[in-house]
Protein backbone atom coordinates (compact mmCIF):
# COMPACT_ATOMS: atom_id res chain seq x y z
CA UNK A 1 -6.50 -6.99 -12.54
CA UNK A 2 -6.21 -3.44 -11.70
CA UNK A 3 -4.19 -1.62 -8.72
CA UNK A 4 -4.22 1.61 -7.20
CA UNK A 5 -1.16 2.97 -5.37
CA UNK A 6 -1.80 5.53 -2.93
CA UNK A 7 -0.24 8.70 -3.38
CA UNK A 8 -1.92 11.59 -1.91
CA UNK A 9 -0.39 12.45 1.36
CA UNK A 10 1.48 15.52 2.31
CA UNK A 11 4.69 14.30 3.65
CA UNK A 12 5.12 15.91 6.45
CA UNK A 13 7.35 13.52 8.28
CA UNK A 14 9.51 13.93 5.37
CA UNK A 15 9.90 17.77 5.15
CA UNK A 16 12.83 19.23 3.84
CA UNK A 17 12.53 16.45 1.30
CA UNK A 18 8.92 17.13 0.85
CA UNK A 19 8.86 20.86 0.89
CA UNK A 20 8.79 20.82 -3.21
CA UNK A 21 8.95 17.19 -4.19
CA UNK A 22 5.96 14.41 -3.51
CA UNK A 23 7.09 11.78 -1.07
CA UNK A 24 6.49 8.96 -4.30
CA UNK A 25 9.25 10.86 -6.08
CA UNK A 26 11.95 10.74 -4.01
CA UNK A 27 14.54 8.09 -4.79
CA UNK A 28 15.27 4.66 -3.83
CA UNK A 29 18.16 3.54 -5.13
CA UNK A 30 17.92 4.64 -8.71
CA UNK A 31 14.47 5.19 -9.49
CA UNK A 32 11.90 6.62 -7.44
CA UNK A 33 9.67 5.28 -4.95
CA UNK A 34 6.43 4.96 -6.62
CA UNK A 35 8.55 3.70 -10.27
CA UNK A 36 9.65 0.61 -7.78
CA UNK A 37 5.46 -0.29 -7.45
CA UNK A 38 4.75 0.27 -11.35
CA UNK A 39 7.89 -2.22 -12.22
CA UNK A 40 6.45 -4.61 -9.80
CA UNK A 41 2.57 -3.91 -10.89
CA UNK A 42 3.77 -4.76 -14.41
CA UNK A 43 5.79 -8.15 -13.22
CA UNK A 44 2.48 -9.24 -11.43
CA UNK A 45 0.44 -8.37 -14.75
CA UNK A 46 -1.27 -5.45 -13.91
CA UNK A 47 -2.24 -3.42 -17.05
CA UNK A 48 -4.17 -0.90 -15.49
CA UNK A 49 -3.37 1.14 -12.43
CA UNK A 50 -5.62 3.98 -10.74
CA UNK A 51 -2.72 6.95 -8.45
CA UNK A 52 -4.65 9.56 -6.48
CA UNK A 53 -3.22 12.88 -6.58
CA UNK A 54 -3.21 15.75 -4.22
CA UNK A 55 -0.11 17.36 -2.36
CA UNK A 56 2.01 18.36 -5.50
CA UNK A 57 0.38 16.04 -7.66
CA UNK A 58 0.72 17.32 -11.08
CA UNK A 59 4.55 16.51 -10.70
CA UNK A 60 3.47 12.84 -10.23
CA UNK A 61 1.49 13.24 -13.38
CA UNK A 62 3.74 15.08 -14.90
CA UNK A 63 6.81 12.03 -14.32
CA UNK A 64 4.78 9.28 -15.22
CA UNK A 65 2.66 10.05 -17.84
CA UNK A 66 0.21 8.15 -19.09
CA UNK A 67 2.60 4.60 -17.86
CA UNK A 68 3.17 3.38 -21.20
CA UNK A 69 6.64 4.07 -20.16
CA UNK A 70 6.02 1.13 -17.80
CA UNK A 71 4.14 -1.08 -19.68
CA UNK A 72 0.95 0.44 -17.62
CA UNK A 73 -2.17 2.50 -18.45
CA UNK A 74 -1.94 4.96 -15.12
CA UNK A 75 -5.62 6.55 -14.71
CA UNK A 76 -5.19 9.56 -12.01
CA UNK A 77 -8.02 10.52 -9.49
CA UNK A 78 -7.47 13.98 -8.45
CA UNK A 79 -8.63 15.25 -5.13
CA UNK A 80 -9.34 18.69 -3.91
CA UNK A 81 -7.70 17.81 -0.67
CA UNK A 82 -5.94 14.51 0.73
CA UNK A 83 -9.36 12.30 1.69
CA UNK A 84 -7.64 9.73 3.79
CA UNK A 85 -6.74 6.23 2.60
CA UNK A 86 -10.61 4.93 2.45
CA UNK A 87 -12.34 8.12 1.27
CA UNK A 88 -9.71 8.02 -1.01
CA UNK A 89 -11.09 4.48 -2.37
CA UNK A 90 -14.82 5.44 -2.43
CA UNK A 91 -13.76 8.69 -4.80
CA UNK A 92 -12.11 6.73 -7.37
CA UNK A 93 -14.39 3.90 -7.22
CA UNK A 94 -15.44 4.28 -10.65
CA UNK A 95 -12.27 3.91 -12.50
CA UNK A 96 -11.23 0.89 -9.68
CA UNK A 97 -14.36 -1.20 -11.30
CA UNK A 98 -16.48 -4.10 -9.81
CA UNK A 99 -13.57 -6.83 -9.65
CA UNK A 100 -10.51 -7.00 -6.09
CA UNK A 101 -7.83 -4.68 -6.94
CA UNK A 102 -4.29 -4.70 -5.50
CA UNK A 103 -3.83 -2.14 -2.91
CA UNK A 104 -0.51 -0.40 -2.32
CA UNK A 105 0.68 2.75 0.05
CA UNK A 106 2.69 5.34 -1.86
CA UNK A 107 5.30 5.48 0.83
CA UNK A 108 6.11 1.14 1.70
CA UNK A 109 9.29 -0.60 -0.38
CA UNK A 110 9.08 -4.31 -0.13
CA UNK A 111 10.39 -6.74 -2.56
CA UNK A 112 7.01 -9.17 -2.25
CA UNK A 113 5.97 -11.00 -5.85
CA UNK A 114 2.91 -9.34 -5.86
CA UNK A 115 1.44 -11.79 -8.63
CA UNK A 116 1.89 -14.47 -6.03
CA UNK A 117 0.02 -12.64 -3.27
CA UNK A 118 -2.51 -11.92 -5.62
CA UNK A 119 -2.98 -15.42 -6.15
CA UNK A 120 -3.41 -16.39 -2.55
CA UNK A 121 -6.10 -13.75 -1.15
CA UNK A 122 -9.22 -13.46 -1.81
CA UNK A 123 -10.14 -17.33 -1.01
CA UNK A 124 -13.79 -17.87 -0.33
CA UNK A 125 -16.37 -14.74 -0.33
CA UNK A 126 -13.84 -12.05 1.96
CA UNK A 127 -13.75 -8.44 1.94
CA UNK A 128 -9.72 -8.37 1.51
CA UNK A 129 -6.55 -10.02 2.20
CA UNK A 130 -3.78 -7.93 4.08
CA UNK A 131 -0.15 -8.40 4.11
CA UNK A 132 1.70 -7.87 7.79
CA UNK A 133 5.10 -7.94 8.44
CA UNK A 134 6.85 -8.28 11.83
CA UNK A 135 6.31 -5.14 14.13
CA UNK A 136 9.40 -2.44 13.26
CA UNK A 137 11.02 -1.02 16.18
CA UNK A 138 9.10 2.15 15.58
CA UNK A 139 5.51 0.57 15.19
CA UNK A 140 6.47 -2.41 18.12
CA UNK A 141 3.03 -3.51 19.49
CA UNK A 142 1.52 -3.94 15.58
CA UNK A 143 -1.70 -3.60 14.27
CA UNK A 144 -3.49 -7.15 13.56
CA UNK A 145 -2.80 -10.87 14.87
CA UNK A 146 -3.71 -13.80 13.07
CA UNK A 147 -6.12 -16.97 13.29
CA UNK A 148 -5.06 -19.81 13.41
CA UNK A 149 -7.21 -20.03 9.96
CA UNK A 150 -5.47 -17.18 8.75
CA UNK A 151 -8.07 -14.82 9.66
CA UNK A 152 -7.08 -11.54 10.62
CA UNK A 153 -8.17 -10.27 14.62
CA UNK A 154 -8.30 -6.52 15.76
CA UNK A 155 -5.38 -5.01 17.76
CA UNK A 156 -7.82 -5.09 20.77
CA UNK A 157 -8.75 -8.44 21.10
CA UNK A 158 -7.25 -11.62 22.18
CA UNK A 159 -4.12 -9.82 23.92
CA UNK A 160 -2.18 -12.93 24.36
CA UNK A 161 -1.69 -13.77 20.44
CA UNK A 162 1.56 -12.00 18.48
CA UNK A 163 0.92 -8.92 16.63
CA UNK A 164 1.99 -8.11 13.33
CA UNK A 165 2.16 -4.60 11.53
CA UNK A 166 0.39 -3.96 8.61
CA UNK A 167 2.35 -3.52 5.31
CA UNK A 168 0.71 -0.98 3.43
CA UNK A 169 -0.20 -3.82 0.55
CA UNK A 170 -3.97 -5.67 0.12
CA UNK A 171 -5.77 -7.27 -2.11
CA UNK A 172 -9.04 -5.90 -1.81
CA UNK A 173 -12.70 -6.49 -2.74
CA UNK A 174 -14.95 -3.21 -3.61
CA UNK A 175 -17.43 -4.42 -1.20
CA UNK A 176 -15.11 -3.62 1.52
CA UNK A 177 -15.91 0.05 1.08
CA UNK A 178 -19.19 -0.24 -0.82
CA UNK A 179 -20.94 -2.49 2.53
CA UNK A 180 -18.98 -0.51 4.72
CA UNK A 181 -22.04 1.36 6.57
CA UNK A 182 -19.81 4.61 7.97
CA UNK A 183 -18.40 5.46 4.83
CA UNK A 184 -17.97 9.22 3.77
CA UNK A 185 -16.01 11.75 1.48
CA UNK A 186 -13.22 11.54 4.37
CA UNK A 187 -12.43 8.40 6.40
CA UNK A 188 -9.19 5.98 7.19
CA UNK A 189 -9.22 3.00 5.28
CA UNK A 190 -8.61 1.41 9.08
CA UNK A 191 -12.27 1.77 9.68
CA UNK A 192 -13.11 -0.53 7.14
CA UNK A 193 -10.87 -2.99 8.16
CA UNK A 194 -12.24 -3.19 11.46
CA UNK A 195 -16.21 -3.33 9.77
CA UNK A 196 -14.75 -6.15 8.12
CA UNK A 197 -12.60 -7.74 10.93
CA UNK A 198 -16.21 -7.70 13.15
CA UNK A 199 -17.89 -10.34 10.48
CA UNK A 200 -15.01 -12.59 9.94
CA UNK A 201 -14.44 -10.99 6.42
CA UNK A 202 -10.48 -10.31 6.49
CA UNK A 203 -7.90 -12.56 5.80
CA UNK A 204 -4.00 -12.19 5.90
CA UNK A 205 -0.21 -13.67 5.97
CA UNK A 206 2.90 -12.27 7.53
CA UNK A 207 5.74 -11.74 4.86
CA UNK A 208 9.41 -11.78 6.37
CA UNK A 209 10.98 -10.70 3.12
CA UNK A 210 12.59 -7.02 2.79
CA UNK A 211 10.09 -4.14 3.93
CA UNK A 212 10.13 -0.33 4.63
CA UNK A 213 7.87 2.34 5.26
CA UNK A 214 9.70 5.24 3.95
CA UNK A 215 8.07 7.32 6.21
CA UNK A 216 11.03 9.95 7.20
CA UNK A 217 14.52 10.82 5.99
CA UNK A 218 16.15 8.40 8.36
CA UNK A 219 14.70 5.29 7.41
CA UNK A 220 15.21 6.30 3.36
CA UNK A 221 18.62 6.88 3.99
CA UNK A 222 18.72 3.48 5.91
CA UNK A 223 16.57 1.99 2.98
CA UNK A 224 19.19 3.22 0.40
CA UNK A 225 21.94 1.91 2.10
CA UNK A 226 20.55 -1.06 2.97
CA UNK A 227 20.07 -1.62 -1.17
CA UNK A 228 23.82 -0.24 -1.74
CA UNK A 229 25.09 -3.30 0.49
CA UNK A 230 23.08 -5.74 -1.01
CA UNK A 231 24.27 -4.62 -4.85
CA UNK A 232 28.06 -4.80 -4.17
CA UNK A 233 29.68 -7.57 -5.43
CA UNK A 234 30.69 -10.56 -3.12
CA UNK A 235 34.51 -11.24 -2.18
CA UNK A 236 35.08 -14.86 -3.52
């Protein structure tokens, strides 16, 4: 099974942090962000895992190498500019291959077995299987509800069923992006999801384990502490 961890995005929430180091760099706890997903990627037996690189992405390279150093091959797809989360898909669809690959934002923390997630999408002929969380107080109407059979509905339908927001982690079929009939060099990997949403083609589960999106300086510091508490020892 191969992964790809998305890693192209400027930042910009993030700035001073970002201003001259790549938001998968920065440190949680005592590795960095995106050295959290390979560790995990390796437990789940992944051997092969594609990173896209743009904003400052020769220091990605640069740290991880070629991922031996994580029991990984890491194969890189360079872009000339950040191509959104679904044109980022389509341009390294060649080294992502014919077979579902695990799906995982640069800039999400969650201690999910991804092996066992793995092993639960992708039942029956679907496009991809999303993991949601419950909504964060800055994200609190969601993204996606759920059927009753599990599959996943769009934000604007069926108002009365509970939202859930969407983790940043799926388990993905090519022909999500391959049959997806509005694709181009530049697109949000959203669109997709919705394509795939209309024909029934997307399923999904809600995970109530520990999750962040690491997406500015407050919630990293709150992510860091949170991990700081949950390492000290326990008074007997």
């Amino acid at each position: 099974m191969k992964a790809m961890i998305l890693a192209a995005g400027l930042g910009n929430r993030m700035r001073p942090l970002t201003d001259h180091t790549p938001k998968p760099l920065l440190k949680v706890g005592d590795r960095s962000l995106i050295e959290h997903h390979l560790l995990n990627l390796c437990r789940a037996g992944v051997k092969d895992v594609v990173i896209n690189l743009a904003y400052l992405g020769e220091k990605i390279r640069q740290h991880l190498g070629d991922g031996s150093a994580f029991g990984l091959t890491i194969h890189y797809s360079p872009e000339p500019e950040p191509l959104e989360t679904g044109g980022a898909i389509l341009h390294a669809s060649k080294l992502l291959g014919d077979e579902p690959f695990l799906l995982i934002n640069g800039d999400v923390w969650c201690d999910l077995d991804l092996g066992e997630f793995c092993a639960r999408g992708m039942a029956g002929k679907k496009a991809g299987h999303l993991l949601l969380v419950p909504n964060p107080d800055f994200h609190p109407r969601g993204d996606f509800a759920l059927s009753d059979q599990g599959l996943v509905l769009d934000s604007t339908a069926e108002t009365t069923t509970s939202r859930f927001t969407f983790a940043g982690i799926s388990y993905l079929s090519p022909a999500l992006i391959t049959n997806y009939p509005n694709k181009r060099q530049k697109f949000p990997l959203v669109e997709a999801f919705r394509h795939a949403i209309s024909n029934n083609l997307l399923s999904g589960e809600v995970f109530y384990g520990n999750w962040s999106d690491v997406g500015t300086p407050e919630r990293l510091t709150a992510l860091n502490n949170q991990l700081k508490q949950n390492n000290q020892p326990r008074r007997v």
